[in-house]
PDB file of N, CA and C in Angstrom:
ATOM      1  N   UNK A   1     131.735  92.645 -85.840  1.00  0.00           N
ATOM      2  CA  UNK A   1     131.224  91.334 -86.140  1.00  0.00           C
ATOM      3  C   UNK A   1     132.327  90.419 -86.658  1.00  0.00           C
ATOM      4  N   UNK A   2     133.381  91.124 -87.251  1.00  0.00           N
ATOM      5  CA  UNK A   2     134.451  90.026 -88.102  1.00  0.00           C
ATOM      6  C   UNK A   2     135.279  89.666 -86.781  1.00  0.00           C
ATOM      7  N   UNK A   3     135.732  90.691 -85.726  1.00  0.00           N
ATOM      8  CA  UNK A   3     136.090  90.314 -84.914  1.00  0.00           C
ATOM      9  C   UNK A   3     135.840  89.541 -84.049  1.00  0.00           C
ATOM     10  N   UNK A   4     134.567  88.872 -83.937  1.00  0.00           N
ATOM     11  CA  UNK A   4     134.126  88.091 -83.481  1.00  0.00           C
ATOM     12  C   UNK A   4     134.086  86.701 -83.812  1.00  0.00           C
ATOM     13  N   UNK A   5     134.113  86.583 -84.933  1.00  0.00           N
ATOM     14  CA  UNK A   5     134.124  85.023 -86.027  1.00  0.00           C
ATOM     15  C   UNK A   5     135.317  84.764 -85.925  1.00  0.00           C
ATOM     16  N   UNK A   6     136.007  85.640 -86.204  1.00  0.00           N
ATOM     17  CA  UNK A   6     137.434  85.644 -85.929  1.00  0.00           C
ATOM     18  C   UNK A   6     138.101  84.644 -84.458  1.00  0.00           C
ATOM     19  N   UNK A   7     137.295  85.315 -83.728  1.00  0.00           N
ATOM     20  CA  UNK A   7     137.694  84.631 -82.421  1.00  0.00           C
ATOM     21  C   UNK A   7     137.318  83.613 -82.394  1.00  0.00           C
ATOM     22  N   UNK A   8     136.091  83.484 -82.657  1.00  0.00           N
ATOM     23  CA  UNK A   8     135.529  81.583 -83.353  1.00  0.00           C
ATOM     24  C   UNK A   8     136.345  80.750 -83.536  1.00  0.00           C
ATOM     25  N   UNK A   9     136.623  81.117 -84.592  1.00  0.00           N
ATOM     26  CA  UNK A   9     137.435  80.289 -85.972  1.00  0.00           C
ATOM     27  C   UNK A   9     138.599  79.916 -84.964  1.00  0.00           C
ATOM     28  N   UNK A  10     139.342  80.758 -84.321  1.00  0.00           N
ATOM     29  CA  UNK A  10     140.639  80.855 -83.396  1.00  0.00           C
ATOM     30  C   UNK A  10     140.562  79.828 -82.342  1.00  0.00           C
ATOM     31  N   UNK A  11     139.137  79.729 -81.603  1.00  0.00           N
ATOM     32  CA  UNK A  11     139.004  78.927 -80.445  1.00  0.00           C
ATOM     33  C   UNK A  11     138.606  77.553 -80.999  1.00  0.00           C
ATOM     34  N   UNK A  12     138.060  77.590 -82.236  1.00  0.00           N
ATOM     35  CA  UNK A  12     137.789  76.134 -83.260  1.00  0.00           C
ATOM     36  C   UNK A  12     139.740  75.480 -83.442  1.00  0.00           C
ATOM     37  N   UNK A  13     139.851  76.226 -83.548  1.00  0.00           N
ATOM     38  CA  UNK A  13     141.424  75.874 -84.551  1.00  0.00           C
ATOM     39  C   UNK A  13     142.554  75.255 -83.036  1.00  0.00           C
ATOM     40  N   UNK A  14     142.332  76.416 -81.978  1.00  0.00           N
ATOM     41  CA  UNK A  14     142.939  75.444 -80.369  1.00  0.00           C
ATOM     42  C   UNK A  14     142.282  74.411 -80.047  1.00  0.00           C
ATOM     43  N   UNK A  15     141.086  74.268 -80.451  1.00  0.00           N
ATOM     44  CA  UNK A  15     140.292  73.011 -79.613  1.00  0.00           C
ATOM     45  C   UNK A  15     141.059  72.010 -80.733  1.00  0.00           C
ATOM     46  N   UNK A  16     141.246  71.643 -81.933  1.00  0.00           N
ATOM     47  CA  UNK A  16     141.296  71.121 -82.996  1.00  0.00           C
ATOM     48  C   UNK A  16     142.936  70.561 -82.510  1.00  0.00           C
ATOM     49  N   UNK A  17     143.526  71.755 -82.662  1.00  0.00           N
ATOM     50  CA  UNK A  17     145.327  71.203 -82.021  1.00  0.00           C
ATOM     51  C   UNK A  17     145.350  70.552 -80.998  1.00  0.00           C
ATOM     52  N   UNK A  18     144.709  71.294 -79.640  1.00  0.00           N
ATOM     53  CA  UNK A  18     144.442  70.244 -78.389  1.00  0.00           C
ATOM     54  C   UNK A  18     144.412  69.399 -78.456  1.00  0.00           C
ATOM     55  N   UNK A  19     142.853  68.460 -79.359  1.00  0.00           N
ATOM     56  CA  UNK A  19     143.032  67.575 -79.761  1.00  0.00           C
ATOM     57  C   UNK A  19     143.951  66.572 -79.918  1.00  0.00           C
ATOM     58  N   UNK A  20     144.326  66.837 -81.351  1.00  0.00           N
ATOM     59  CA  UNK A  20     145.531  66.305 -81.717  1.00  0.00           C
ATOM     60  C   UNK A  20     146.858  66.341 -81.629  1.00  0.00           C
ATOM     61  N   UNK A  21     146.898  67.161 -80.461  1.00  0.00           N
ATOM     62  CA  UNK A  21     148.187  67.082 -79.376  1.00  0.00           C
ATOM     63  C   UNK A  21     148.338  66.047 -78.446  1.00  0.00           C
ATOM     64  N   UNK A  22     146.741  65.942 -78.015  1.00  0.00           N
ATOM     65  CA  UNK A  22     146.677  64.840 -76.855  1.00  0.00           C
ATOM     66  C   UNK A  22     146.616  63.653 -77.535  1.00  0.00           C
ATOM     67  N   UNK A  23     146.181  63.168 -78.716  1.00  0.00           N
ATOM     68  CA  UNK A  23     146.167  61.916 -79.531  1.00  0.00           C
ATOM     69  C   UNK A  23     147.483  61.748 -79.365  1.00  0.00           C
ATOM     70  N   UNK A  24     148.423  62.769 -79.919  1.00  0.00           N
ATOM     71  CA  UNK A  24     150.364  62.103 -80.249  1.00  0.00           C
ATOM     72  C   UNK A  24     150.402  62.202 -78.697  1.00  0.00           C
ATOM     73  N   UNK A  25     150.071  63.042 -77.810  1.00  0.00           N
ATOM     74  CA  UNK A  25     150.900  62.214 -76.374  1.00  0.00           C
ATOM     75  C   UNK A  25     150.382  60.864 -76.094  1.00  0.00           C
ATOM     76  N   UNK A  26     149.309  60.888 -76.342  1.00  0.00           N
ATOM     77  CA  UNK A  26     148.660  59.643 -75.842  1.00  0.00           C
ATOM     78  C   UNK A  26     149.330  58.237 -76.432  1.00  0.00           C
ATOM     79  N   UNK A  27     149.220  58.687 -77.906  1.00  0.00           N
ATOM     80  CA  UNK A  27     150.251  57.286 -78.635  1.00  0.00           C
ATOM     81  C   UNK A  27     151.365  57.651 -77.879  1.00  0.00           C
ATOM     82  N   UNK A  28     152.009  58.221 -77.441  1.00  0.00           N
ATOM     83  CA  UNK A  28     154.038  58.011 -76.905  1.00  0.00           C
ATOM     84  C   UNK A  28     153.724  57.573 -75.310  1.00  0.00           C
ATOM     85  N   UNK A  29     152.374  57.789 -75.101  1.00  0.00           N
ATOM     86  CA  UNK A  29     152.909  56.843 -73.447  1.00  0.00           C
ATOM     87  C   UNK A  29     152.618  57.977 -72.735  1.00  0.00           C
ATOM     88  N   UNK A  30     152.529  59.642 -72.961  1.00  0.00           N
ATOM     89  CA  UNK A  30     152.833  60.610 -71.773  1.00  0.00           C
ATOM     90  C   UNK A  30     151.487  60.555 -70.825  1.00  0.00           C
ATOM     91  N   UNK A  31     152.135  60.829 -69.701  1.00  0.00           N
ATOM     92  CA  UNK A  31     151.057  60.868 -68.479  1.00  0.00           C
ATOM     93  C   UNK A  31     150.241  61.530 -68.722  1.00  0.00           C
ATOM     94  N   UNK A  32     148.621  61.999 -68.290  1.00  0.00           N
ATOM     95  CA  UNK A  32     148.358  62.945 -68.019  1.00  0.00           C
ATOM     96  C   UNK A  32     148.669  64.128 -67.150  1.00  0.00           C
ATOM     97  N   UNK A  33     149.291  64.244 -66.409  1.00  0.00           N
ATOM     98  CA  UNK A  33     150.011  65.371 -65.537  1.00  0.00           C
ATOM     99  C   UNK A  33     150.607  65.796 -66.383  1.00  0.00           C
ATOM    100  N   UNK A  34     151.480  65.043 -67.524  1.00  0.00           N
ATOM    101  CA  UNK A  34     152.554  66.035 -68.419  1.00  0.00           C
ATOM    102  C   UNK A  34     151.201  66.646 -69.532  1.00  0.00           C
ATOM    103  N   UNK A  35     150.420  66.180 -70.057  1.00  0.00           N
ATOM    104  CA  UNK A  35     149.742  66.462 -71.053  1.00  0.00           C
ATOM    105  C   UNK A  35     149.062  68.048 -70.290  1.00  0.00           C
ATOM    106  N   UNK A  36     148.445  67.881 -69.556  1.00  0.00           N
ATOM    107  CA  UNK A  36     147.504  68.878 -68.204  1.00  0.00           C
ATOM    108  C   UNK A  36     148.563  69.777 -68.492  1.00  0.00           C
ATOM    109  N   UNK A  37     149.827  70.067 -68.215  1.00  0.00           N
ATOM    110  CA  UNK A  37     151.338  70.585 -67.806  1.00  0.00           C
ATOM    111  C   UNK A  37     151.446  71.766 -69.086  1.00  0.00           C
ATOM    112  N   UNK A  38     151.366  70.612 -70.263  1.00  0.00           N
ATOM    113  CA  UNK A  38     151.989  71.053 -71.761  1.00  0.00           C
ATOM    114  C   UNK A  38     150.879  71.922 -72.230  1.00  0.00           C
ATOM    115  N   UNK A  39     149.439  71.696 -71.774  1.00  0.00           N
ATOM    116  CA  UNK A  39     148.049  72.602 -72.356  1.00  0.00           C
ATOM    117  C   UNK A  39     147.741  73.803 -71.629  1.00  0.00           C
ATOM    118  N   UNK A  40     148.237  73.448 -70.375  1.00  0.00           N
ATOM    119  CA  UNK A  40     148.118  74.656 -69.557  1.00  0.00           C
ATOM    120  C   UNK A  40     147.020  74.444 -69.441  1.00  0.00           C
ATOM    121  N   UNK A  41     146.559  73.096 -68.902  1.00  0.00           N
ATOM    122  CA  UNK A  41     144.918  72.763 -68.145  1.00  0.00           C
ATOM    123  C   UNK A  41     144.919  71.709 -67.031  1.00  0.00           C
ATOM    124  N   UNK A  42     143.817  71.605 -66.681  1.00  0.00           N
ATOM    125  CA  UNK A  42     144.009  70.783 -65.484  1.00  0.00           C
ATOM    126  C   UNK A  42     143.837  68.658 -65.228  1.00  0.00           C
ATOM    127  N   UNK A  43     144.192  68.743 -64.655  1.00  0.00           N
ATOM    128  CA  UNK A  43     144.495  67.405 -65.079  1.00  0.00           C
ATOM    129  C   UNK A  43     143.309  66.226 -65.685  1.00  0.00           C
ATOM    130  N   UNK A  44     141.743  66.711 -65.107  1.00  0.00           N
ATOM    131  CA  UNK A  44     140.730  66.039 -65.791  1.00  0.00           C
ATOM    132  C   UNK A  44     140.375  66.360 -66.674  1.00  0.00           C
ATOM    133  N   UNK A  45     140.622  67.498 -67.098  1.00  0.00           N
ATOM    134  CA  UNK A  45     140.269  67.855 -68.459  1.00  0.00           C
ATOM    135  C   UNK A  45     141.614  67.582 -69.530  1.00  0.00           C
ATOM    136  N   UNK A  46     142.659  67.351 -69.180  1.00  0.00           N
ATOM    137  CA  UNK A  46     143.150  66.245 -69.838  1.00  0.00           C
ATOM    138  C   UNK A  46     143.189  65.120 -70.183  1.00  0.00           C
ATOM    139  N   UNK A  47     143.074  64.257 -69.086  1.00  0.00           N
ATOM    140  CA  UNK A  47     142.192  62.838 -69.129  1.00  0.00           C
ATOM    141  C   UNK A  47     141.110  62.664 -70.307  1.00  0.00           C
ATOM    142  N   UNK A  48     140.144  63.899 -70.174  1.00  0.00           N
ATOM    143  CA  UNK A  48     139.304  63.873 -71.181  1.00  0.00           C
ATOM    144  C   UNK A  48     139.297  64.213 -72.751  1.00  0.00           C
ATOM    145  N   UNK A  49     140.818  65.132 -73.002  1.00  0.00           N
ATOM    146  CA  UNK A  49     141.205  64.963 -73.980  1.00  0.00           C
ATOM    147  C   UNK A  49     142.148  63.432 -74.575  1.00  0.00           C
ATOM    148  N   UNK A  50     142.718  62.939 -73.775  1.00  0.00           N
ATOM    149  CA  UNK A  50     143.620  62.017 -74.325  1.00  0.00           C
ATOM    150  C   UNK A  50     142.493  60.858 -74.122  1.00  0.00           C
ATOM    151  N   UNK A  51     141.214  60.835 -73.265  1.00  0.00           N
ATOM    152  CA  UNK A  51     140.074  59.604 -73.321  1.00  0.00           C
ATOM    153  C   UNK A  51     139.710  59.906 -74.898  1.00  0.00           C
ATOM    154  N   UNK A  52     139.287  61.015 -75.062  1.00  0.00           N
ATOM    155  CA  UNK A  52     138.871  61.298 -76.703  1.00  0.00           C
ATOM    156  C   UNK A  52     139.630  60.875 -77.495  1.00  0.00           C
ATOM    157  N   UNK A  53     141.043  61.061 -77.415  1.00  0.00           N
ATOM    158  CA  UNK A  53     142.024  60.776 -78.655  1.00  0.00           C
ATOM    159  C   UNK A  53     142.108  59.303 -79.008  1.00  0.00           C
ATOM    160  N   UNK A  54     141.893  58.429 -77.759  1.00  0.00           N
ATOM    161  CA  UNK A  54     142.280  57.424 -78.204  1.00  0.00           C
ATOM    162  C   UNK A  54     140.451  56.785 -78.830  1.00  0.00           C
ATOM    163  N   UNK A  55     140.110  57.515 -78.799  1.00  0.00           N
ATOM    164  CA  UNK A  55     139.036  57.289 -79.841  1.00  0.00           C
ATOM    165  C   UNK A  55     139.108  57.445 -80.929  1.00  0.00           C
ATOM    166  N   UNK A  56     139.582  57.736 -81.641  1.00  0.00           N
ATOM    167  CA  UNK A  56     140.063  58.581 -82.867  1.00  0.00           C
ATOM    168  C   UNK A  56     140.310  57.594 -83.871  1.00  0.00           C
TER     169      UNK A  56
END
C-alpha cells in the first residue's frame, strides 16, 4: 500500500514540474516542438501544457 502512494505522490510531483517547466519555456519564447522534445511528450500535449502555463 505505501508503495503505491508513493507512486502517487511521485506522479503528483512530475505533473507539478511539467507544469512549471512549461510556464519558464513559455515565458523565454520556446516552441512547442522544443518543449514536446525536453518532456519527452508529444507535441499537443505540450501545447496543452504551455496553454495552461500561461494561465498561471
Amino acid at each position: 500500500m505505501a508503495a503505491l502512494r508513493a507512486a502517487g505522490v511521485l506522479e503528483r510531483i512530475a505533473a507539478r514540474v511539467g507544469r512549471e517547466a512549461a510556464g519558464a519555456m513559455c515565458d523565454d519564447g520556446v516552441p512547442a516542438e522544443a518543449v514536446a522534445t525536453a518532456l519527452g511528450t508529444t507535441r499537443s500535449k505540450a501545447l496543452v501544457l504551455l496553454l495552461s502555463a500561461q494561465d498561471r
